[in-house]
C-alpha atoms as a PDB file:
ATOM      1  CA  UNK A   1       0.000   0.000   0.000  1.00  0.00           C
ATOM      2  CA  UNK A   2       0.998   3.172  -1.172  1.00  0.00           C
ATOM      3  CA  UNK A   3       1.432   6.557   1.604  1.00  0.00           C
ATOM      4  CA  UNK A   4       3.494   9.046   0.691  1.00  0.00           C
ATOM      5  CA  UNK A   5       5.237  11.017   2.824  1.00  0.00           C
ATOM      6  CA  UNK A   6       4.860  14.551   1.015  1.00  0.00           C
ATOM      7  CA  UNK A   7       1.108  14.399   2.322  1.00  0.00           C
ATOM      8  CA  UNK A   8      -1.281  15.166   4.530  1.00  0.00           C
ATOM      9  CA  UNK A   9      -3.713  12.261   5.623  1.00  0.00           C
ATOM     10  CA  UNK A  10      -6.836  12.150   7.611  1.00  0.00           C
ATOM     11  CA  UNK A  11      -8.908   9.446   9.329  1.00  0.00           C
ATOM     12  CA  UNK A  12     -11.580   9.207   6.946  1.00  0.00           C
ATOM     13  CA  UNK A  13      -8.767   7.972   4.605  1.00  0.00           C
ATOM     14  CA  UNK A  14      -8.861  11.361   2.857  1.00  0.00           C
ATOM     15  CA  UNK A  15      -5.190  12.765   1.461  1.00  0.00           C
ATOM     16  CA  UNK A  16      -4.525  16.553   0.871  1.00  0.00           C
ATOM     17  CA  UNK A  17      -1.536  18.247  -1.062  1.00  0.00           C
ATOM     18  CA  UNK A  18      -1.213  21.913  -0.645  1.00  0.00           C
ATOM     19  CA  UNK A  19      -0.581  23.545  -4.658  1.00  0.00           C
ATOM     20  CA  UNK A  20      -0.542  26.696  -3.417  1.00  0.00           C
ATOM     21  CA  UNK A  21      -1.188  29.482  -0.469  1.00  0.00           C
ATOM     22  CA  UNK A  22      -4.813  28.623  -0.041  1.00  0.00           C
ATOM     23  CA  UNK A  23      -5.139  25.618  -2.161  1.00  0.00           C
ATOM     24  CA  UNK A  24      -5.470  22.304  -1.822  1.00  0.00           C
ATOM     25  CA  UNK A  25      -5.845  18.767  -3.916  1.00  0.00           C
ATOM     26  CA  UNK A  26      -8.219  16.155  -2.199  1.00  0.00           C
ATOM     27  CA  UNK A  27      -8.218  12.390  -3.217  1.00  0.00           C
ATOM     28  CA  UNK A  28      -8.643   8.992  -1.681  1.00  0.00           C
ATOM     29  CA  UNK A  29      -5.783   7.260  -0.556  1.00  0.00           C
ATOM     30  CA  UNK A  30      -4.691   3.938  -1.536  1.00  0.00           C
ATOM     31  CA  UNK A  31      -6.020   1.892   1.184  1.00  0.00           C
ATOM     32  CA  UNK A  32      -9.083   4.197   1.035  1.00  0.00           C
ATOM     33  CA  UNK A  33      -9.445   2.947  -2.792  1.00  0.00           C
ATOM     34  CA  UNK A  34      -8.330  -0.726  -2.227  1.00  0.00           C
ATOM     35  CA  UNK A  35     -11.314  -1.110   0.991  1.00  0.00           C
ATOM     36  CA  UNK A  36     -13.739   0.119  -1.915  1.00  0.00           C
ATOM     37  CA  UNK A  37     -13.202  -2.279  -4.772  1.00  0.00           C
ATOM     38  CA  UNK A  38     -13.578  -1.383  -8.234  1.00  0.00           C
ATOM     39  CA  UNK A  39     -14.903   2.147  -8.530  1.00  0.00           C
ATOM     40  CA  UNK A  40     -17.642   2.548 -11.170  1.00  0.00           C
ATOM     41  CA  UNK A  41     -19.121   5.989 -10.680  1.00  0.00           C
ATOM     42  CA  UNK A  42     -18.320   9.148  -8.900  1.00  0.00           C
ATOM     43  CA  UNK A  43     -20.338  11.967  -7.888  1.00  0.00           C
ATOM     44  CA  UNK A  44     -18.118  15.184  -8.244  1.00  0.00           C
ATOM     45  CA  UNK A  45     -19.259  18.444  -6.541  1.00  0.00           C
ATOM     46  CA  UNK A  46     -19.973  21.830  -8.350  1.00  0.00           C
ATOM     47  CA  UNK A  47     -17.028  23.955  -9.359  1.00  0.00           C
ATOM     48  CA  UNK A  48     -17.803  26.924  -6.833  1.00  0.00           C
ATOM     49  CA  UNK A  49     -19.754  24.855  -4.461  1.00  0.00           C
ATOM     50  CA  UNK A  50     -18.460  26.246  -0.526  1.00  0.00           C
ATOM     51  CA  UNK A  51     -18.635  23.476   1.820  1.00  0.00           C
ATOM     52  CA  UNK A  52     -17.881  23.312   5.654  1.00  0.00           C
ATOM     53  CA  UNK A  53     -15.315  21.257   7.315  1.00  0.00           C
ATOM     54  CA  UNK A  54     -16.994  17.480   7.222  1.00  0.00           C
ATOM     55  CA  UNK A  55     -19.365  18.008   4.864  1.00  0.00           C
ATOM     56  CA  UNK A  56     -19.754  15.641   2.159  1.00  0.00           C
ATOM     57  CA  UNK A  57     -17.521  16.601  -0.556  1.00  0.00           C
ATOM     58  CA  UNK A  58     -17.898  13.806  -2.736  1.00  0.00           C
ATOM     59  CA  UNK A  59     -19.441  10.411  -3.225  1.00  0.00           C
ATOM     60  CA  UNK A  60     -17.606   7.561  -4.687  1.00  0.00           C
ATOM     61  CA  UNK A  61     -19.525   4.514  -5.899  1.00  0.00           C
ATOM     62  CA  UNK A  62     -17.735   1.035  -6.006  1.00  0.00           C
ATOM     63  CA  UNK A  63     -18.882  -2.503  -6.759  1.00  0.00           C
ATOM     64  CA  UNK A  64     -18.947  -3.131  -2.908  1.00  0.00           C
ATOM     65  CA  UNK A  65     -20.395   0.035  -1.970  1.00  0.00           C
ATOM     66  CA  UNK A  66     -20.909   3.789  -1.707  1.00  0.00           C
ATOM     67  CA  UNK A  67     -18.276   5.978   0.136  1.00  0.00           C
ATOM     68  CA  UNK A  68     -18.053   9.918   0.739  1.00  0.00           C
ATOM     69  CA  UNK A  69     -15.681  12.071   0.610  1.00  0.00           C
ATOM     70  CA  UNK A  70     -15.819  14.730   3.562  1.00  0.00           C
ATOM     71  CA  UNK A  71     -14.040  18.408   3.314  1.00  0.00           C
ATOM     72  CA  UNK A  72     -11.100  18.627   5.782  1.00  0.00           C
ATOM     73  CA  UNK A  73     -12.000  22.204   5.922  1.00  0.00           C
ATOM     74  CA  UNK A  74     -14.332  25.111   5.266  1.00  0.00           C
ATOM     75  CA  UNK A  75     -13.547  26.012   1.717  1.00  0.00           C
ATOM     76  CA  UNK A  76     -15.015  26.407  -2.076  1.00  0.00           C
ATOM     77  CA  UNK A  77     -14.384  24.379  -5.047  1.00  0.00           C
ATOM     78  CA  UNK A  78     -12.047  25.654  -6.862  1.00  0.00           C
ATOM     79  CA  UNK A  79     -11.933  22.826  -9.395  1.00  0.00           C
ATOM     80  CA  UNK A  80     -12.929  19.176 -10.180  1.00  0.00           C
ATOM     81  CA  UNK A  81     -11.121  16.350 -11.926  1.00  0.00           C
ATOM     82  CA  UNK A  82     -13.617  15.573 -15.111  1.00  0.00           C
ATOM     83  CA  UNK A  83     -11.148  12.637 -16.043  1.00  0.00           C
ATOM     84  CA  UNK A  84     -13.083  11.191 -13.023  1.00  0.00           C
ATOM     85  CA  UNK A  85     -16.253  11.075 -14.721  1.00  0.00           C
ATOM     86  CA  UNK A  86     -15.524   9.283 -17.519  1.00  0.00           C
ATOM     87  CA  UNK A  87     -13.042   6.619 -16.086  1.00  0.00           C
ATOM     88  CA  UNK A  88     -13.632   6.213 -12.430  1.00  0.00           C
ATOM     89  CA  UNK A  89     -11.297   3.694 -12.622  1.00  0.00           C
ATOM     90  CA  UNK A  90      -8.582   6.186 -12.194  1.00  0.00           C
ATOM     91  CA  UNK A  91      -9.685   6.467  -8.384  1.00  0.00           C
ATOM     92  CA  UNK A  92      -8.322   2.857  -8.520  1.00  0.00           C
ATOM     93  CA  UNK A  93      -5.537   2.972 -10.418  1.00  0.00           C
ATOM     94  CA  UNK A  94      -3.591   6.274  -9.648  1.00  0.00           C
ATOM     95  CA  UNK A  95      -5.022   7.926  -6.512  1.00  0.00           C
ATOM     96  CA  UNK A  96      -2.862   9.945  -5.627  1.00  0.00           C
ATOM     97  CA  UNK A  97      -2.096  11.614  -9.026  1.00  0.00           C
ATOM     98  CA  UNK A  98      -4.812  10.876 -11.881  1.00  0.00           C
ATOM     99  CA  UNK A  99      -7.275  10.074  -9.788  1.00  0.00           C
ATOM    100  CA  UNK A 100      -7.693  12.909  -7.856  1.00  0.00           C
ATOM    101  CA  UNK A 101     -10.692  14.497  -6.751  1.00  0.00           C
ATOM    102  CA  UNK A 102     -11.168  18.072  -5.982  1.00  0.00           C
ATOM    103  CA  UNK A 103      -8.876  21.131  -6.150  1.00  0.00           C
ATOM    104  CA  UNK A 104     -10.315  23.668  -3.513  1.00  0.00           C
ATOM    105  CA  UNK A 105      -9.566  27.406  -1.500  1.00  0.00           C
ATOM    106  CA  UNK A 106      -9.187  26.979   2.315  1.00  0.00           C
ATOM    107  CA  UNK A 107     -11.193  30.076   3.688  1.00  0.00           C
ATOM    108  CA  UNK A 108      -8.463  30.558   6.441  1.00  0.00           C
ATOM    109  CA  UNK A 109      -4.421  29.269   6.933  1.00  0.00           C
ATOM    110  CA  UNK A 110      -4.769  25.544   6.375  1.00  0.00           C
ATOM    111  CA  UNK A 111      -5.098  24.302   9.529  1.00  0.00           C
ATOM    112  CA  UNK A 112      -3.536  21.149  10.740  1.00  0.00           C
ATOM    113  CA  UNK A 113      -6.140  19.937  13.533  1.00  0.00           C
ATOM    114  CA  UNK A 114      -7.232  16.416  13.325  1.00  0.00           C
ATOM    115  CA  UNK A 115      -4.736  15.763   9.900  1.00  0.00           C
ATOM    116  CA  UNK A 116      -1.957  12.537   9.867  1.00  0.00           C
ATOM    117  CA  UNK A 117       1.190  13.046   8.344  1.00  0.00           C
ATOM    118  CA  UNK A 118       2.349  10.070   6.717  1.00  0.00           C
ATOM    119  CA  UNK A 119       3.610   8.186   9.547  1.00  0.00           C
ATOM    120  CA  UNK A 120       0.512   8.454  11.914  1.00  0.00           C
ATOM    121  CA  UNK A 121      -1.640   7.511   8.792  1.00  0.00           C
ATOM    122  CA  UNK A 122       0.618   4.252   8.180  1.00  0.00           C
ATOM    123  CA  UNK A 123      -0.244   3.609  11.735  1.00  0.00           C
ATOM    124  CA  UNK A 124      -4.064   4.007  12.024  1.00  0.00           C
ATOM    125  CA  UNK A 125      -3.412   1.217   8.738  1.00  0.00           C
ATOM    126  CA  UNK A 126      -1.766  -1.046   9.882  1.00  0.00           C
END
């Protein structure tokens, strides 16, 4: 199973890389993906859609089941990964470059409440 270190992780199985000041990449992680199966379907958010720390984000459909996606933080979405919507499989097969999810603004300083850095995620894993 794949964690790399240049993330940030959180218990939901959520990763986030900062690409700028205020903005931030959200995907699944690899265990995340592996626990779902085969992903057939997922439900992106609006571009521009603000959402509060733990809402639903976005909902990924597998052959097993139905997972969400929750926001780490208060933010808006700043962009969405349409590759996603026409091969899901992506989720599966890169997740933590092609298959990523959302790009989106943190209203405040990212904060780092309640996120893993690589080694504490490898831990709740294992």
């Amino acid at each position: 199973m794949e964690i790399p270190d240049d993330l940030l992780y959180t218990e939901e199985h959520e990763w986030i890389r900062q690409v700028g000041d205020s903005l931030v990449r959200i995907g699944i992680t690899d265990y995340a993906q592996d626990q779902l199966g085969d992903v057939v379907y997922v439900e992106l958010p609006p571009v521009g859609k603000e959402v509060a720390k733990d809402d639903v984000l976005v909902e990924v459909e597998s052959t097993k089941s139905v997972g969400e996606v929750y926001a780490p933080f208060a933010g808006k979405v700043t962009d969405v990964n349409e590759k996603i919507s026409q091969s899901p499989e992506l989720v599966n097969q890169s997740p933590y470059e092609d298959g990523w999810l959302v790009l989106m603004s943190v209203d405040d300083e990212m904060p780092a409440d309640g996120l893993l850095d690589a080694g504490r995620y490898r831990d709740l894993t294992e």
